[in-house]
Structures are given as structure tokens and as C-alpha cells.
Protein backbone atom coordinates (compact mmCIF):
# COMPACT_ATOMS: atom_id res chain seq x y z
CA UNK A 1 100.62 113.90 95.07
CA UNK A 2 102.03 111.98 98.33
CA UNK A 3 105.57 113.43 97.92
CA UNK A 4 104.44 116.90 98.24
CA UNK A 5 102.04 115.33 100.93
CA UNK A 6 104.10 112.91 102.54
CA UNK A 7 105.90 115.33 105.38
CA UNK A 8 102.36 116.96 106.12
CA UNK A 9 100.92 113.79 107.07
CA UNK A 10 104.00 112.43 108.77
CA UNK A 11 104.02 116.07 111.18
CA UNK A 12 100.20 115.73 111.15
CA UNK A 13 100.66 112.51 113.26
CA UNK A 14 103.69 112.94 115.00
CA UNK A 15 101.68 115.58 117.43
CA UNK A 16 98.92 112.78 117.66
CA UNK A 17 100.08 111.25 120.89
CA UNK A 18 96.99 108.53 121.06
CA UNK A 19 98.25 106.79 117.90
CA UNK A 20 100.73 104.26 117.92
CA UNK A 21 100.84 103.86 114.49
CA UNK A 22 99.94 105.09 111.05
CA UNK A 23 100.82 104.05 107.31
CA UNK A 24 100.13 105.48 103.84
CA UNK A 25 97.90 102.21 102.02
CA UNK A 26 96.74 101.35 98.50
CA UNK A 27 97.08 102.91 95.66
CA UNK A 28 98.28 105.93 96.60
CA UNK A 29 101.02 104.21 98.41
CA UNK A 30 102.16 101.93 95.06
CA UNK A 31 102.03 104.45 93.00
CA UNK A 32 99.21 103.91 90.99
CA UNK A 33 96.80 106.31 91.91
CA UNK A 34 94.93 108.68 89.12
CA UNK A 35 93.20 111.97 89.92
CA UNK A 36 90.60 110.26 90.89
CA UNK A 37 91.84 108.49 93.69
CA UNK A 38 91.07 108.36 97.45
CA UNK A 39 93.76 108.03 100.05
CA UNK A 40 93.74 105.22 102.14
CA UNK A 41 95.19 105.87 105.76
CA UNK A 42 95.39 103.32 108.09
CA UNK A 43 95.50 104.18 112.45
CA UNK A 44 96.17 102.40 115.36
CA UNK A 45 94.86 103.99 118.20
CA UNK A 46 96.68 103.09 122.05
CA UNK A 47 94.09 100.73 123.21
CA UNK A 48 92.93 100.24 126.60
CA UNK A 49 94.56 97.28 127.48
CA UNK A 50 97.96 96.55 125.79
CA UNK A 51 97.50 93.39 125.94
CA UNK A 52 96.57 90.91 124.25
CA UNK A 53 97.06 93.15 120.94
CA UNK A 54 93.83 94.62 119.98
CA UNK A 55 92.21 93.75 116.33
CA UNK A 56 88.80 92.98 114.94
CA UNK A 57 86.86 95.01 118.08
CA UNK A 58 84.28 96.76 117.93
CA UNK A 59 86.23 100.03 119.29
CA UNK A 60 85.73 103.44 118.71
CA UNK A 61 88.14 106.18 119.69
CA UNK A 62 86.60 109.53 119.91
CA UNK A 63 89.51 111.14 118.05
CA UNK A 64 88.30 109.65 114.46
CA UNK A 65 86.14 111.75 113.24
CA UNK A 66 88.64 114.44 113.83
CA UNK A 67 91.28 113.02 112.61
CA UNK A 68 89.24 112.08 108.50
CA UNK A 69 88.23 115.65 108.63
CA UNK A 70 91.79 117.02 109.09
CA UNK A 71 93.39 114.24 106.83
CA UNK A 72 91.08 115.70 104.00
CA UNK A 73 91.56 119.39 105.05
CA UNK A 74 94.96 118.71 104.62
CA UNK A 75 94.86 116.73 101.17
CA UNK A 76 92.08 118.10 99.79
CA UNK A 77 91.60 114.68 98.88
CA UNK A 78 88.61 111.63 100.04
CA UNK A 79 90.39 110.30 102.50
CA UNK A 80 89.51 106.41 103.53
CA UNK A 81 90.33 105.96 107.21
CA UNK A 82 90.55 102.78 108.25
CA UNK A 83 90.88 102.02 112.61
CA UNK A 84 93.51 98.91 112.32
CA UNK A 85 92.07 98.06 115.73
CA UNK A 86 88.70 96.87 114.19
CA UNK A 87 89.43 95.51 111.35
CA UNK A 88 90.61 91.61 110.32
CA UNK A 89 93.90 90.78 111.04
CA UNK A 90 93.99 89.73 106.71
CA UNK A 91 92.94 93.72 105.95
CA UNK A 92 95.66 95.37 108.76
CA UNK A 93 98.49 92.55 107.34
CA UNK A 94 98.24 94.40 104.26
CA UNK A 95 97.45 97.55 105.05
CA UNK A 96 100.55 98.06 107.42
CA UNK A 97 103.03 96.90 103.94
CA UNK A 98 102.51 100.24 103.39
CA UNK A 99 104.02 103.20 104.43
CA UNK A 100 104.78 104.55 107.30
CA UNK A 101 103.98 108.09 108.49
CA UNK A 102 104.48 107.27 112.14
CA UNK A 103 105.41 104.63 114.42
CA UNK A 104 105.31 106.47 118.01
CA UNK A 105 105.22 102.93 119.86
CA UNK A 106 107.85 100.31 118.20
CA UNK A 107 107.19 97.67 120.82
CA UNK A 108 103.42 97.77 120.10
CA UNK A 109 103.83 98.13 116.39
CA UNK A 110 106.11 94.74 116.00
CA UNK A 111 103.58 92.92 119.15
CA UNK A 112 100.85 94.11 116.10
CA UNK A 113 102.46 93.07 112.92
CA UNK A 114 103.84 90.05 114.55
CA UNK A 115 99.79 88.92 115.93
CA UNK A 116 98.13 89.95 112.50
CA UNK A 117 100.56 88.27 110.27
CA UNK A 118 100.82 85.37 111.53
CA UNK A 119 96.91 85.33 112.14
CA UNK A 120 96.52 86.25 108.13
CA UNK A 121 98.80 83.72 107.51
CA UNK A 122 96.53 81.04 109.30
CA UNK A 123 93.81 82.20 107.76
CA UNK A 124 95.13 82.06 103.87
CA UNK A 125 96.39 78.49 104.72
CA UNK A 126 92.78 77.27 106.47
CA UNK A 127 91.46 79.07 102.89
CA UNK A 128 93.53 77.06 100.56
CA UNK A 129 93.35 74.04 101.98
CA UNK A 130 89.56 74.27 102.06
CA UNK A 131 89.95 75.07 98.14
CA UNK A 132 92.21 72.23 97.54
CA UNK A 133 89.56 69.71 99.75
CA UNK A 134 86.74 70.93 97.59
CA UNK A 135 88.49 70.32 94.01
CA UNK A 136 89.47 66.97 95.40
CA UNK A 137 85.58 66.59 95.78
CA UNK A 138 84.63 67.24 92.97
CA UNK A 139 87.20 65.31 90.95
């Protein structure tokens, strides 16, 4: 389904000037989808202030509601929508491995990936090592 999808989406959001970026997530994107499935796009929406890089915020751009209906016009499909700029840098590190339908802002994009990667990164480390502590504990 994305192939014959793929170039709507990526038109779709060229013409959306307010995102910086957008990418194809899940299963959809790896190929394992069934008929079943939703598609899971993910948005980054120009913030307000450029700087520092804006994730986990409680933002909302008026343009999302539009945006899910015409994703699922256009797929006939659930569509999942999910605003990178409010969500955990572990969710949007993952989320942007995906692929890409449009990256209108390259500076942004790499200031973006660069901030939630490394932050995810933190975080996994700070996880395992609390893992590892505990098992010591309890040995």
C-alpha cells in the first residue's frame, strides 16, 4: 500500500509550508503491515522559537486536526499522527528512522535528530545501568 501511496503523501506535504519535517513510521514503514494496519505519520511543526529544539511540550499547532483528516482522506486508511514536538525524545529517535516524506528545513531536521538522539541515548544508558544496579542488589 505505501508505494502506490508514497508520492501522495510526499506532494501532500511538500505544499505544507509549517512543517519542517515528516516521515513514514512503524509498520507500514518496515514492511510488515497487514490489512489491518494503521499508518503511523510522524510531523514536526516550525516552532515558535527555533531554539533550543522543541520536544516533549505541550504544543498544539492548529493545523493538526487538518492535517489526520486529509492523511486519511487520502489513504483511506486510520492514520496515527504523532506531533514530534510533544513527544519524548526516545519515541521521535525512532520514529524519525523512518521514512522520509519531507524534510523542508535540513538545518532544523539534523539540530532535531542530533538533540533527540543523543537525549534517547542518555536515557537507554541511565535505564540500563539502573537494571544492572538492581540485579547487583539482589544478587
Amino acid at each position: 500500500i505505501m508505494d502506490t501511496y508514497e508520492k501522495a503523501l510526499k506532494e501532500y506535504f511538500k505544499t505544507r509550508k509549517y512543517i519542517a519535517f515528516a516521515f513514514l513510521f512503524g509498520s507500514q514503514a518496515r514492511g510488515k503491515a497487514t490489512k489491518l494496519s494503521d499508518v503511523d505519520i510522524a510531523v514536526y511543526f516550525y516552532p515558535e522559537k527555533r531554539h533550543p529544539i522543541e520536544y516533549e511540550e505541550e504544543v498544539f499547532y492548529e493545523g493538526e486536526d487538518k492535517i489526520w483528516a486529509d492523511l486519511e482522506r487520502i489513504l483511506k486508511r486510520e492514520v496515527e499522527l504523532l506531533v514530534l514536538n510533544r513527544v519524548s525524545a526516545t519515541v521521535s529517535a525512532s520514529a524519525i528512522r523512518g521514512i522520509p516524506l519531507v524534510i523542508n528545513d535540513w538545518g532544523l531536521f539534523l539540530d532535531f535528530m542530533d538533540t533527540v538522539t543523543r537525549e534517547a541515548e542518555d536515557f537507554m544508558e541511565m535505564t540500563i545501568s539502573d537494571f544492572l544496579f538492581e540485579q547487583k542488589v539482589k544478587t
